[in-house]
PDB file of N, CA and C in Angstrom:
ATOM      1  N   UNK A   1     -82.721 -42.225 -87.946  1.00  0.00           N
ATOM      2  CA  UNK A   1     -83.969 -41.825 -88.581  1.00  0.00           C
ATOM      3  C   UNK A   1     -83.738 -40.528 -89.369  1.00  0.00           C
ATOM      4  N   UNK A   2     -84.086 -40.484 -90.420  1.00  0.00           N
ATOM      5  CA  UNK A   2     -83.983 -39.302 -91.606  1.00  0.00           C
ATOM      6  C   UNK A   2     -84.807 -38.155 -90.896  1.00  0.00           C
ATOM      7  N   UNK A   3     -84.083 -37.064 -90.869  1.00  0.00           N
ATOM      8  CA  UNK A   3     -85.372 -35.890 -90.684  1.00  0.00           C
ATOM      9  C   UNK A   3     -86.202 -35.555 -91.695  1.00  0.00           C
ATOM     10  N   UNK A   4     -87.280 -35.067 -91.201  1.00  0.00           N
ATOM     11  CA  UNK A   4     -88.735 -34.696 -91.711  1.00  0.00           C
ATOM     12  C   UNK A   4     -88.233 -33.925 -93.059  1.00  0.00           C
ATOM     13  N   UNK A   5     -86.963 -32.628 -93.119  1.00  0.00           N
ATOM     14  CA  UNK A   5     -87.154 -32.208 -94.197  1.00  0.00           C
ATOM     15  C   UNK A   5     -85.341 -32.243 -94.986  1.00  0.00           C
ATOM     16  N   UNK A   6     -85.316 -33.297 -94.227  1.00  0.00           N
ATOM     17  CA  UNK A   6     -83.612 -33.256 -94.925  1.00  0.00           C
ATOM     18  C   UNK A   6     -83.394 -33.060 -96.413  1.00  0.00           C
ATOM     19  N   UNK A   7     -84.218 -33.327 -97.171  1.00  0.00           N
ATOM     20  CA  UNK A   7     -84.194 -33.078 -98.670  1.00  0.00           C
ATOM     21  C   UNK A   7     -84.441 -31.768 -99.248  1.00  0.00           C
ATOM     22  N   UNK A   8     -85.266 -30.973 -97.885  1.00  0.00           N
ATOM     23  CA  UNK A   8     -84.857 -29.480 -98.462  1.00  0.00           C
ATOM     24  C   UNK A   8     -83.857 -28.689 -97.392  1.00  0.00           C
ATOM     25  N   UNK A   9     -83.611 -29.255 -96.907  1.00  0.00           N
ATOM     26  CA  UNK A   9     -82.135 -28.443 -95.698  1.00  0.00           C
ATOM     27  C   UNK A   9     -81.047 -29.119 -96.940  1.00  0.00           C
ATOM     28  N   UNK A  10     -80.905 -30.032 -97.783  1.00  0.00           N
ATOM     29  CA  UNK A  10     -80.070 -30.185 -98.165  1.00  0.00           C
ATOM     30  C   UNK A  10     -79.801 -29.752 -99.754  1.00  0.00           C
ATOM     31  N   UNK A  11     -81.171 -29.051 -99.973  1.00  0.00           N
ATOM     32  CA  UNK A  11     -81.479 -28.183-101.339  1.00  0.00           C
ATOM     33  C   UNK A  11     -80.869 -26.835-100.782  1.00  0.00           C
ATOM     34  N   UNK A  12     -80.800 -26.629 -99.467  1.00  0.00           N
ATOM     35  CA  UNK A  12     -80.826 -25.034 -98.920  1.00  0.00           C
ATOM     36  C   UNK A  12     -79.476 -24.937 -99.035  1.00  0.00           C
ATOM     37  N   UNK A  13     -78.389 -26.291 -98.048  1.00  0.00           N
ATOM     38  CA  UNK A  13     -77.415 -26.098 -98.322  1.00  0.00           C
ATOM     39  C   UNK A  13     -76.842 -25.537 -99.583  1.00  0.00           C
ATOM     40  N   UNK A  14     -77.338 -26.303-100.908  1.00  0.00           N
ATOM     41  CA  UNK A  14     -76.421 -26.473-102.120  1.00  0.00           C
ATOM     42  C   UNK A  14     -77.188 -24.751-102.638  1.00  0.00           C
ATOM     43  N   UNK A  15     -78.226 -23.868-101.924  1.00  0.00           N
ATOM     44  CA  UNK A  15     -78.024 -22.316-102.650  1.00  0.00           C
ATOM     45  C   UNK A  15     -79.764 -22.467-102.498  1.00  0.00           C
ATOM     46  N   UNK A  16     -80.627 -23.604-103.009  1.00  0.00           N
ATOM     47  CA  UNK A  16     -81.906 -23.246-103.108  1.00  0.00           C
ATOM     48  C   UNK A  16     -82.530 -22.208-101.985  1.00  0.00           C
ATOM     49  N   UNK A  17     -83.649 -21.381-102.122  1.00  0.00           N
ATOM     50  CA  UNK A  17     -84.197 -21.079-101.602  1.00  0.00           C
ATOM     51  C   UNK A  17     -85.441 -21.156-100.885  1.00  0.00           C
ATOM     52  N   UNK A  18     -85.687 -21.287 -99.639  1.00  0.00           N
ATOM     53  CA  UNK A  18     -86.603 -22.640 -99.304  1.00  0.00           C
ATOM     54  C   UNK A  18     -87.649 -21.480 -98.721  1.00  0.00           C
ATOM     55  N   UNK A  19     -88.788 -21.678 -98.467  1.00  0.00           N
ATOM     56  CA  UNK A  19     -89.944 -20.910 -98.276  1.00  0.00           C
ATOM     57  C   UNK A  19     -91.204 -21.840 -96.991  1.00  0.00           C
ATOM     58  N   UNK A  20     -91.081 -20.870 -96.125  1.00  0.00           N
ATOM     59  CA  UNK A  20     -92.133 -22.052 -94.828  1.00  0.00           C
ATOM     60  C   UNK A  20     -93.418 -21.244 -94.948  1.00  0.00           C
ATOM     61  N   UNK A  21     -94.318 -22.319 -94.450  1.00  0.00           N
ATOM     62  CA  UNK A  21     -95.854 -21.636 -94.373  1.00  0.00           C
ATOM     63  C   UNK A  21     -96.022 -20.765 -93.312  1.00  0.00           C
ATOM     64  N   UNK A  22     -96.096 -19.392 -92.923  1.00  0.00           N
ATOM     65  CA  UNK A  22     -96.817 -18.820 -91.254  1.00  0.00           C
ATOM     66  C   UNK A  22     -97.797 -18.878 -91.036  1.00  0.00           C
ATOM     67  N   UNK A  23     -97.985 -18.259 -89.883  1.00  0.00           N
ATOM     68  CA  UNK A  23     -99.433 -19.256 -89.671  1.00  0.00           C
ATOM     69  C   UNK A  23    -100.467 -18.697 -90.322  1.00  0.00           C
ATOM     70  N   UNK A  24    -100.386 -17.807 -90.992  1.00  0.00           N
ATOM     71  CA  UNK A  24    -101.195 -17.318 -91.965  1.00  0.00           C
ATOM     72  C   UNK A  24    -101.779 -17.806 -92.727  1.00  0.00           C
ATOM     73  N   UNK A  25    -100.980 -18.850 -93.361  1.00  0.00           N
ATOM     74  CA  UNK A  25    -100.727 -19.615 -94.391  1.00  0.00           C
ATOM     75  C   UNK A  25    -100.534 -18.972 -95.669  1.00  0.00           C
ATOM     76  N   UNK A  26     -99.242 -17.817 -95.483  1.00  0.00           N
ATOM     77  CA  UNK A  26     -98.897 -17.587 -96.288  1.00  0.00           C
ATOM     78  C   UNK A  26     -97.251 -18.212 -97.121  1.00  0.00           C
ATOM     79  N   UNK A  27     -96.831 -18.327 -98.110  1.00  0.00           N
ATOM     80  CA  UNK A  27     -95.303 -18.418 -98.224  1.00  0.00           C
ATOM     81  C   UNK A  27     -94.488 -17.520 -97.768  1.00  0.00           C
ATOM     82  N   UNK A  28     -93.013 -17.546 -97.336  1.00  0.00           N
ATOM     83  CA  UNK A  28     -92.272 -16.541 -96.808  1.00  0.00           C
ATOM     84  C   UNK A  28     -90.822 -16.992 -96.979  1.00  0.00           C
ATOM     85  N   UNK A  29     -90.144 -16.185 -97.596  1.00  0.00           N
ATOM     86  CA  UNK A  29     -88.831 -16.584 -98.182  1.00  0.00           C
ATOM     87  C   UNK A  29     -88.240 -17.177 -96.593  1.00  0.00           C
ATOM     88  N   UNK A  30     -87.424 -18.185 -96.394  1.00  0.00           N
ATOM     89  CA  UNK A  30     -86.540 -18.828 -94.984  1.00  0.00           C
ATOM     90  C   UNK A  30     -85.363 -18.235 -95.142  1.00  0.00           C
ATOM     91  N   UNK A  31     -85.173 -17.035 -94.268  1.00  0.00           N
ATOM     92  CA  UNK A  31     -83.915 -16.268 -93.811  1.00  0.00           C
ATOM     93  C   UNK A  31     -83.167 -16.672 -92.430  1.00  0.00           C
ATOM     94  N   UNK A  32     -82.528 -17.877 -92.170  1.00  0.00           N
ATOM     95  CA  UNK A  32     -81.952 -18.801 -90.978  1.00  0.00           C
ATOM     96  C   UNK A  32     -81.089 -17.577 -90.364  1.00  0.00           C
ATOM     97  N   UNK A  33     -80.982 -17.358 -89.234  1.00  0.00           N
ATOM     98  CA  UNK A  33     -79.427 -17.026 -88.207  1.00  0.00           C
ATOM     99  C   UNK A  33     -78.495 -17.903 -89.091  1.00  0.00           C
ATOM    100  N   UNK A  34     -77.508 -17.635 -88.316  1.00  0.00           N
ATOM    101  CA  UNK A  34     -76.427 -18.534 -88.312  1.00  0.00           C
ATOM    102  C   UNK A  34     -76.507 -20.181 -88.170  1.00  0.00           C
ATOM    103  N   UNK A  35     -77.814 -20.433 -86.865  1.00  0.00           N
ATOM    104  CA  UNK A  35     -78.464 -21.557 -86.460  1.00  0.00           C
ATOM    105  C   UNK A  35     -79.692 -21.705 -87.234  1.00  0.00           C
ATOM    106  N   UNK A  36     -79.620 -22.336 -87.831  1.00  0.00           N
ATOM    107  CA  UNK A  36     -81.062 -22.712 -88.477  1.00  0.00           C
ATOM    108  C   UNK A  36     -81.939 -23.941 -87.731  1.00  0.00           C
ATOM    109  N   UNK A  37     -82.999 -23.377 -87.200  1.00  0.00           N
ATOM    110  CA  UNK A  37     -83.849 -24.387 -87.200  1.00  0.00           C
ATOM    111  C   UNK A  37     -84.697 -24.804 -87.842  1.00  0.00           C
ATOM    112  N   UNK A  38     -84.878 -26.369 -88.167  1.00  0.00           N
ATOM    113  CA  UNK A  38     -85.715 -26.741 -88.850  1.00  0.00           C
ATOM    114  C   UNK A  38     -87.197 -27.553 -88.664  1.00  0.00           C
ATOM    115  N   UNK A  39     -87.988 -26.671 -87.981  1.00  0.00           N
ATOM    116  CA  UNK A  39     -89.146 -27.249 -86.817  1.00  0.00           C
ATOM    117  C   UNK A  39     -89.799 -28.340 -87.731  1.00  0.00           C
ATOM    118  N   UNK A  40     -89.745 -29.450 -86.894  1.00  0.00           N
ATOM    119  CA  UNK A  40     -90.637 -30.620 -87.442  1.00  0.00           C
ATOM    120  C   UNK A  40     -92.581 -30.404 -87.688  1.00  0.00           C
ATOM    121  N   UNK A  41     -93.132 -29.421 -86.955  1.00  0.00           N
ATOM    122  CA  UNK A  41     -94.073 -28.649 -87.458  1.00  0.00           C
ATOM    123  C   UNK A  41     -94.748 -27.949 -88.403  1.00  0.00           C
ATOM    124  N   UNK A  42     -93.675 -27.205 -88.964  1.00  0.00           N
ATOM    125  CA  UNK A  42     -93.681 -26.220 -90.157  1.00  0.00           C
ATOM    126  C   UNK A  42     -93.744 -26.803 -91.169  1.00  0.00           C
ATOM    127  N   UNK A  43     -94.038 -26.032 -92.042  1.00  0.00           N
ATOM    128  CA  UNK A  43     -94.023 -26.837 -93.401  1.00  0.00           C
ATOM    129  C   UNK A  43     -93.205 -25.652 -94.191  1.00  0.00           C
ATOM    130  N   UNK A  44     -92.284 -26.683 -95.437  1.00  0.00           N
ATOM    131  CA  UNK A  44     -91.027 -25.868 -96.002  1.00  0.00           C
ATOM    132  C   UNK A  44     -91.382 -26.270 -97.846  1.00  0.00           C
ATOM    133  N   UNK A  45     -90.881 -25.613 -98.431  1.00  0.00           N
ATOM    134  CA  UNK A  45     -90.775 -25.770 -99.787  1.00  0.00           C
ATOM    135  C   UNK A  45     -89.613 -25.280-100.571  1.00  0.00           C
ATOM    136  N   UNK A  46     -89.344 -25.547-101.767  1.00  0.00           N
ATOM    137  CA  UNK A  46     -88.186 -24.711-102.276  1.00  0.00           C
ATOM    138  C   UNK A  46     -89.044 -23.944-103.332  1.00  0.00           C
ATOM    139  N   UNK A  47     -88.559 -22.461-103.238  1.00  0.00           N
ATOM    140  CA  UNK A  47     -89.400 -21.634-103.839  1.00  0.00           C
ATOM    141  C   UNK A  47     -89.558 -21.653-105.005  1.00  0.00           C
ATOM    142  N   UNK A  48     -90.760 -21.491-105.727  1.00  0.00           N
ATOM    143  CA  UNK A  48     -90.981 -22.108-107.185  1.00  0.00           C
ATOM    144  C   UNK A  48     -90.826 -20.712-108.067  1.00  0.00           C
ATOM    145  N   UNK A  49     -90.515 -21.147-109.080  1.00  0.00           N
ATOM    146  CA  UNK A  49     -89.708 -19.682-109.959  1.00  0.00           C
ATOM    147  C   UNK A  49     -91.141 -19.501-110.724  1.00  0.00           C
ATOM    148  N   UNK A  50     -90.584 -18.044-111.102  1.00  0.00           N
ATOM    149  CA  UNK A  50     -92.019 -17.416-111.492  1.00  0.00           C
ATOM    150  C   UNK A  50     -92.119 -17.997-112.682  1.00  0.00           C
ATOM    151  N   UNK A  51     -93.930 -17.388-113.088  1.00  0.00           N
ATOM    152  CA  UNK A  51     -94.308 -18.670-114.344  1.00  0.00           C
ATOM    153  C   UNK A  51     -93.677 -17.396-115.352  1.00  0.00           C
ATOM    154  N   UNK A  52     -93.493 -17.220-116.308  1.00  0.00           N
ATOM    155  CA  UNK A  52     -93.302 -16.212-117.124  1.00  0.00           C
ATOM    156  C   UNK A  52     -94.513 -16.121-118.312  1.00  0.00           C
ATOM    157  N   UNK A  53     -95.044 -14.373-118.111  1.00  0.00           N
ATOM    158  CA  UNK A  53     -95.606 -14.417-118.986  1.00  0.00           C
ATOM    159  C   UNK A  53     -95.611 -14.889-120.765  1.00  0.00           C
ATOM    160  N   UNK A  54     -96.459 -15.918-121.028  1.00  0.00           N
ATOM    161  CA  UNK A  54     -96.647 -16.534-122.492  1.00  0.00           C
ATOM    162  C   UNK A  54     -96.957 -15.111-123.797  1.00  0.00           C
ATOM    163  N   UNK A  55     -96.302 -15.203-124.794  1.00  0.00           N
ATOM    164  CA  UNK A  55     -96.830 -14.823-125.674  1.00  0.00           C
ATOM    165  C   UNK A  55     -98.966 -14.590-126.233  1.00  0.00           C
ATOM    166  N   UNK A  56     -98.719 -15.782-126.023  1.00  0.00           N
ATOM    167  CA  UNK A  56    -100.713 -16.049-125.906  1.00  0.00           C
ATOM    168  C   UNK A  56    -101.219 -15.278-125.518  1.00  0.00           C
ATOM    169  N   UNK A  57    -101.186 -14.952-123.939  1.00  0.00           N
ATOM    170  CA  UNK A  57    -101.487 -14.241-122.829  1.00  0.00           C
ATOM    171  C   UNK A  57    -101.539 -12.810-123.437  1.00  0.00           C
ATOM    172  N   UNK A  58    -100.141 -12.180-123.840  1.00  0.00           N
ATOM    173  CA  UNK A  58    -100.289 -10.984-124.295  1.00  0.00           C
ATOM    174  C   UNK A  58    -101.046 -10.518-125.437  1.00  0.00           C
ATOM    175  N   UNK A  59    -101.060 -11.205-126.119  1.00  0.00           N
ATOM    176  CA  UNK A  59    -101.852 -11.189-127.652  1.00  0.00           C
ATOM    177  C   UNK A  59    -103.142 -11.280-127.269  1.00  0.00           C
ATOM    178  N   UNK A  60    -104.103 -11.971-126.504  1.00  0.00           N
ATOM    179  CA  UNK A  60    -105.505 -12.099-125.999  1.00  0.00           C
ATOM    180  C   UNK A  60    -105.206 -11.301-125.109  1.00  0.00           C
ATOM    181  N   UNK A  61    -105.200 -10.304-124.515  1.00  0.00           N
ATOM    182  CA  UNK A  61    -105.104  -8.918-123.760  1.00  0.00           C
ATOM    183  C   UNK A  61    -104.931  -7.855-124.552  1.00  0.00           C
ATOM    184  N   UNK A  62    -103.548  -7.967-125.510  1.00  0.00           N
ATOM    185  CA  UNK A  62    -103.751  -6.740-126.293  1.00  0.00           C
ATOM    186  C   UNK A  62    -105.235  -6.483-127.448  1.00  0.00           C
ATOM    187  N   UNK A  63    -105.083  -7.797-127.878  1.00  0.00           N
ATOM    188  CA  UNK A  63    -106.775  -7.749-128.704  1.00  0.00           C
ATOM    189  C   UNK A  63    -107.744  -7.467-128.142  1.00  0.00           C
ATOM    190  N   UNK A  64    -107.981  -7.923-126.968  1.00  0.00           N
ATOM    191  CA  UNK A  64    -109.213  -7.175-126.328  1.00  0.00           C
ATOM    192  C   UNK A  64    -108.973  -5.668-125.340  1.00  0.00           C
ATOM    193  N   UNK A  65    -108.014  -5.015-125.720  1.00  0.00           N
ATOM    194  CA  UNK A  65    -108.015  -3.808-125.395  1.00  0.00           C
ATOM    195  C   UNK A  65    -107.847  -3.060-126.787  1.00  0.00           C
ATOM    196  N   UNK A  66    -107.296  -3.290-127.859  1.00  0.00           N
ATOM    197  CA  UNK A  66    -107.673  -2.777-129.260  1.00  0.00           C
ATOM    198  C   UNK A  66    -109.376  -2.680-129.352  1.00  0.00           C
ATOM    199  N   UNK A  67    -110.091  -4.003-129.108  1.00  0.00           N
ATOM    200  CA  UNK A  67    -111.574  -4.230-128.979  1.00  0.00           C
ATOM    201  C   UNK A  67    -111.853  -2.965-128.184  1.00  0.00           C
ATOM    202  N   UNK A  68    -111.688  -2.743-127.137  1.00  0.00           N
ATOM    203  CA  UNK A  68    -112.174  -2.034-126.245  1.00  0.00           C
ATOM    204  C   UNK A  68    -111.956  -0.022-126.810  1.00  0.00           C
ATOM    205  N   UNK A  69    -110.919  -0.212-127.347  1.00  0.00           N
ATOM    206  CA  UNK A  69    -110.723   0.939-128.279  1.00  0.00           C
ATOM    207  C   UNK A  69    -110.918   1.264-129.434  1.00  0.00           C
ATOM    208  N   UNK A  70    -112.042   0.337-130.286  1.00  0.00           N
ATOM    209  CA  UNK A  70    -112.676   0.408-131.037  1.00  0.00           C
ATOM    210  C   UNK A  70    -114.441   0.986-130.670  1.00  0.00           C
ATOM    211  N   UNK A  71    -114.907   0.420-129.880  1.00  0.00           N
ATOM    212  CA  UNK A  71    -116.050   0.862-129.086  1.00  0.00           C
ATOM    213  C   UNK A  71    -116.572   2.583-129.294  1.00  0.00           C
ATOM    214  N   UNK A  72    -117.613   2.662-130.236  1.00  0.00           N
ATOM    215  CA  UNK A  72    -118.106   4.190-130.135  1.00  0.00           C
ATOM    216  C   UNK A  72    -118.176   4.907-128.695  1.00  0.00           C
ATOM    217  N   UNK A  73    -117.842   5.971-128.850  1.00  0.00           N
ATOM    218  CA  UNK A  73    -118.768   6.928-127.606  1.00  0.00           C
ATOM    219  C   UNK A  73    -119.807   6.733-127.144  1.00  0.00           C
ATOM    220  N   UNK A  74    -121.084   6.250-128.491  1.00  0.00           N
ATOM    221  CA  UNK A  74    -122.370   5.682-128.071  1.00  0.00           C
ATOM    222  C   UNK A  74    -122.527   4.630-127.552  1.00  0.00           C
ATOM    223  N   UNK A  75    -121.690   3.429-127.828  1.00  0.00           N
ATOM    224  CA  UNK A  75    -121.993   2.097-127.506  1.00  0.00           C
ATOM    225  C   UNK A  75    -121.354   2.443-125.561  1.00  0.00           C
ATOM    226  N   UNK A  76    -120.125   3.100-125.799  1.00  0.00           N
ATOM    227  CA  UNK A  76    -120.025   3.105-124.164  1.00  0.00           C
ATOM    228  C   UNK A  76    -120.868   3.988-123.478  1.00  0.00           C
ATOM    229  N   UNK A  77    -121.641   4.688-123.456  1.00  0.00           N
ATOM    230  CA  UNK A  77    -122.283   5.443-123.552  1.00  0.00           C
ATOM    231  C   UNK A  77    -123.944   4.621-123.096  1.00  0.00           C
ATOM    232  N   UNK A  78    -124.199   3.856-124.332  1.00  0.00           N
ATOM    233  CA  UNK A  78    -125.794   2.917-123.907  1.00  0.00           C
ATOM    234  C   UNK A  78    -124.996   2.098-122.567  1.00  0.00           C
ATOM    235  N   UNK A  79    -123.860   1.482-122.796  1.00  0.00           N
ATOM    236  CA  UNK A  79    -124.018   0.668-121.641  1.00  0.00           C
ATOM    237  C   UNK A  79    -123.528   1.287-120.251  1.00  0.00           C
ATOM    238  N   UNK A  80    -122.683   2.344-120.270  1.00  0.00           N
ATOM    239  CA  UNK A  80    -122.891   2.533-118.916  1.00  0.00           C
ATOM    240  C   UNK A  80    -124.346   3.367-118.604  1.00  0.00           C
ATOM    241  N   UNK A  81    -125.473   3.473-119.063  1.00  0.00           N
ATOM    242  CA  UNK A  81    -126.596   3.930-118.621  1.00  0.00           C
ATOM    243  C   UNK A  81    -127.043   2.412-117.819  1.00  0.00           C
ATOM    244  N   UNK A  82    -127.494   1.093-118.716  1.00  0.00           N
ATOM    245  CA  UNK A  82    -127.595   0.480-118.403  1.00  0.00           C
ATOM    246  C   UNK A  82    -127.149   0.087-116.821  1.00  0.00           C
ATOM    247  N   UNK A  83    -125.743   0.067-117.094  1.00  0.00           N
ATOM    248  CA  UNK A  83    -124.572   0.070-115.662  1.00  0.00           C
ATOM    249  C   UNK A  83    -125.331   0.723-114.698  1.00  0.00           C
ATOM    250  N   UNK A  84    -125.682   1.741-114.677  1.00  0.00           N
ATOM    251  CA  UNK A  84    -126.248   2.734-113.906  1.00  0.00           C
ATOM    252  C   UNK A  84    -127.690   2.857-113.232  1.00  0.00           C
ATOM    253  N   UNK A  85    -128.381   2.132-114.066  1.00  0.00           N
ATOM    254  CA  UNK A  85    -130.064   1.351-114.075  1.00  0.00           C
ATOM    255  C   UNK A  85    -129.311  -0.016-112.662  1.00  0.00           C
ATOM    256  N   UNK A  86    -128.551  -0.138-113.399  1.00  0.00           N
ATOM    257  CA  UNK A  86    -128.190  -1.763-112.274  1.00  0.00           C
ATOM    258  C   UNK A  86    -128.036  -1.176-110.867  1.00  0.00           C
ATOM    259  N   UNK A  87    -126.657  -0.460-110.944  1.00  0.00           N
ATOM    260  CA  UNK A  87    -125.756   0.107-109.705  1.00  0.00           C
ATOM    261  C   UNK A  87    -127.313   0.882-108.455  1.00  0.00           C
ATOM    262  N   UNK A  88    -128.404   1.430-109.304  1.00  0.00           N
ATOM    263  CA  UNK A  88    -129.739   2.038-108.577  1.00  0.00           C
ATOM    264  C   UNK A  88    -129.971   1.413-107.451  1.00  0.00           C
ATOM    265  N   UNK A  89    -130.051  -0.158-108.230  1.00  0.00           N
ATOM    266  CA  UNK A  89    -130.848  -1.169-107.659  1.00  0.00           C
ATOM    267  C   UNK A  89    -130.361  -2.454-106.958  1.00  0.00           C
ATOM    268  N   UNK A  90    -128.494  -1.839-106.865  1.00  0.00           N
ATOM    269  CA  UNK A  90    -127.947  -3.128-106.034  1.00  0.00           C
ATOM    270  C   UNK A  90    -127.587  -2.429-104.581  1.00  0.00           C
ATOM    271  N   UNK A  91    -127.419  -3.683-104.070  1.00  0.00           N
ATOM    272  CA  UNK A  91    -126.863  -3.250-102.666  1.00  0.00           C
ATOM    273  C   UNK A  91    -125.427  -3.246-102.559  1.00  0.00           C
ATOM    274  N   UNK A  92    -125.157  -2.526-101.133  1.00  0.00           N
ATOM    275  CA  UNK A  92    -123.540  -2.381-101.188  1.00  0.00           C
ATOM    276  C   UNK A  92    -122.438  -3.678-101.609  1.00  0.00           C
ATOM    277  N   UNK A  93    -123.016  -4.726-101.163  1.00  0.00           N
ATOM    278  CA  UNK A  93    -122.894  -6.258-100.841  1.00  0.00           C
ATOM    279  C   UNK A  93    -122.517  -6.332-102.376  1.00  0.00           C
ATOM    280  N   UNK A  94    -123.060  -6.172-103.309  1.00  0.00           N
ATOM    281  CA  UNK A  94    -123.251  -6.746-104.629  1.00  0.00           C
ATOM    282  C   UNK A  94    -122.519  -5.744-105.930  1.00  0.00           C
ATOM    283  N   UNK A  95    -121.751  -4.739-104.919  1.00  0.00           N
ATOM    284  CA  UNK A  95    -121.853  -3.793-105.921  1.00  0.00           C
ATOM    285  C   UNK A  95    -120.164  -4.107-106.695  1.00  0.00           C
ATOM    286  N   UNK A  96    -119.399  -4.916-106.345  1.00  0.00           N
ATOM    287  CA  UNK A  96    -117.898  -5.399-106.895  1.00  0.00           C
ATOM    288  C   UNK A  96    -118.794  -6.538-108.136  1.00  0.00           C
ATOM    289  N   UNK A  97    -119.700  -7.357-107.990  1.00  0.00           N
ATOM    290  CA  UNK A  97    -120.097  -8.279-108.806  1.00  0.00           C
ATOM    291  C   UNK A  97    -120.708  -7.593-109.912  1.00  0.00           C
ATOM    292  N   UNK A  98    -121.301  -6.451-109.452  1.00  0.00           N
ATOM    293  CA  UNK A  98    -122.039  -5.673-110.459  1.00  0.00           C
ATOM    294  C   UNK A  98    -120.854  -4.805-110.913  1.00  0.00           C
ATOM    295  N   UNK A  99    -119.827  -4.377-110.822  1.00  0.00           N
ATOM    296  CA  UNK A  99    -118.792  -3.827-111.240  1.00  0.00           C
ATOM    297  C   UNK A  99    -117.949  -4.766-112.428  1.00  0.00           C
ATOM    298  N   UNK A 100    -118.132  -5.989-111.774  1.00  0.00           N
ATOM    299  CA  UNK A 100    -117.205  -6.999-112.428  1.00  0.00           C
ATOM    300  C   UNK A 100    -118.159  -7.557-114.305  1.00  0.00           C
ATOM    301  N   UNK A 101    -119.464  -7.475-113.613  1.00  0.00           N
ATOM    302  CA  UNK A 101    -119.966  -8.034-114.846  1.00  0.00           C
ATOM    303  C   UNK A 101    -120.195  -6.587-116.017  1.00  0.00           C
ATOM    304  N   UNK A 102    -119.870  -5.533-115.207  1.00  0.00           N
ATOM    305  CA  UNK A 102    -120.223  -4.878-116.663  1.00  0.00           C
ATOM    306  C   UNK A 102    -118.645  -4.805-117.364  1.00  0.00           C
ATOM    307  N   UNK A 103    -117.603  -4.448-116.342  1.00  0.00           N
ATOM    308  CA  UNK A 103    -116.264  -5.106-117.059  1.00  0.00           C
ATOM    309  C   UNK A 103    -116.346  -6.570-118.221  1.00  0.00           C
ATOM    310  N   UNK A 104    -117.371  -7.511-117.451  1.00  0.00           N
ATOM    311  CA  UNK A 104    -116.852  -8.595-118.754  1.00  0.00           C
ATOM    312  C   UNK A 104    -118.415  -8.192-119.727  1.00  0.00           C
ATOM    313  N   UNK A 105    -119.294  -7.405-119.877  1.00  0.00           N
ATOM    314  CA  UNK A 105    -119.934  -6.787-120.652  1.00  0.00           C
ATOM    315  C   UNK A 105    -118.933  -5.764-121.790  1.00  0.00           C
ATOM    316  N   UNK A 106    -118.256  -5.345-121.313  1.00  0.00           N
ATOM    317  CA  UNK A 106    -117.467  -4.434-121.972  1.00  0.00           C
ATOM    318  C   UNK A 106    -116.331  -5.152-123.182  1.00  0.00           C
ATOM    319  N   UNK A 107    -115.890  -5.808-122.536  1.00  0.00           N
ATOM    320  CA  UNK A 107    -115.076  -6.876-122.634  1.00  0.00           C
ATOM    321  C   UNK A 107    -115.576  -7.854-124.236  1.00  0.00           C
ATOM    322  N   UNK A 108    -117.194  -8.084-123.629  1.00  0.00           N
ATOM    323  CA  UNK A 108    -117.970  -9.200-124.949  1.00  0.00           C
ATOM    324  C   UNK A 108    -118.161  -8.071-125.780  1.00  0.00           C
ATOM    325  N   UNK A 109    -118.708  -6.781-125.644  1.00  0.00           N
ATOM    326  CA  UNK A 109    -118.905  -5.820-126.981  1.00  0.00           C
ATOM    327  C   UNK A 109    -117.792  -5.486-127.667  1.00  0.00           C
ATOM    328  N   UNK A 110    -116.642  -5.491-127.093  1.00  0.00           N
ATOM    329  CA  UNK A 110    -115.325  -5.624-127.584  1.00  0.00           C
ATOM    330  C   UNK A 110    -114.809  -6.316-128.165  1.00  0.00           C
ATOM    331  N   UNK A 111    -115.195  -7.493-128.085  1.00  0.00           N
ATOM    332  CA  UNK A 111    -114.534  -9.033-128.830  1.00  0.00           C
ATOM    333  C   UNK A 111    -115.712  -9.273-130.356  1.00  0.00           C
ATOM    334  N   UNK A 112    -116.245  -8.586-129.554  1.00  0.00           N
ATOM    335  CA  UNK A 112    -117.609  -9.310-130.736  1.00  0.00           C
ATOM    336  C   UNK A 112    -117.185  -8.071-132.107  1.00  0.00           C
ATOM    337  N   UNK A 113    -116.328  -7.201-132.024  1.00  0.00           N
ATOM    338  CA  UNK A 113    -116.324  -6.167-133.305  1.00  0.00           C
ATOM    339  C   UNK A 113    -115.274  -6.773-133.856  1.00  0.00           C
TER     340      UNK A 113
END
């Protein structure tokens, strides 16, 4: 009978680097002893290579931080009052959401110049 993960004990052999879930359920690089066990329990993967940042990505980030450095003194200025009218009247609970939306407020007065 084939074991459960012979196709990645046999990726590990040839150099891959294989990654098990803890119980966290987080990933975690698989650093074996000498003895490796390979618990029929666990769950294993071979570690997936990073995505690399796209060109795209950078260009729609740098434009909307040019945007964002175009923005008068006044315009940042009206809206963090606004910001501030909000932040009065939220609770602690709410106050990352209310953080977050005046970020993508900032963000639309930025794109829109």
């Amino acid at each position: 009978m084939k074991h459960k993960h012979a196709d990645l004990i046999i990726a590990w052999a040839d150099g891959a680097i294989i990654q098990y879930k803890d119980y966290a359920g987080k990933w975690t690089d698989f650093e074996p002893p000498t003895y490796a066990s390979w618990h029929q329990n666990m769950e294993y993967r071979i570690k997936p290579e990073p995505k690399p940042e796209t060109l795209d990505t950078r260009s729609y980030l740098i434009g909307r931080y040019d945007g964002l450095r175009e923005l008068s003194d006044a315009t940042i200025r009206e809206l963090s009052v606004a910001f501030m009218l909000v932040l009065r009247r939220t609770s602690e609970d709410e106050l990352f959401e209310s953080v977050y939306e005046y970020s993508k407020l900032l963000l639309k007065k930025a794109s829109d110049k």
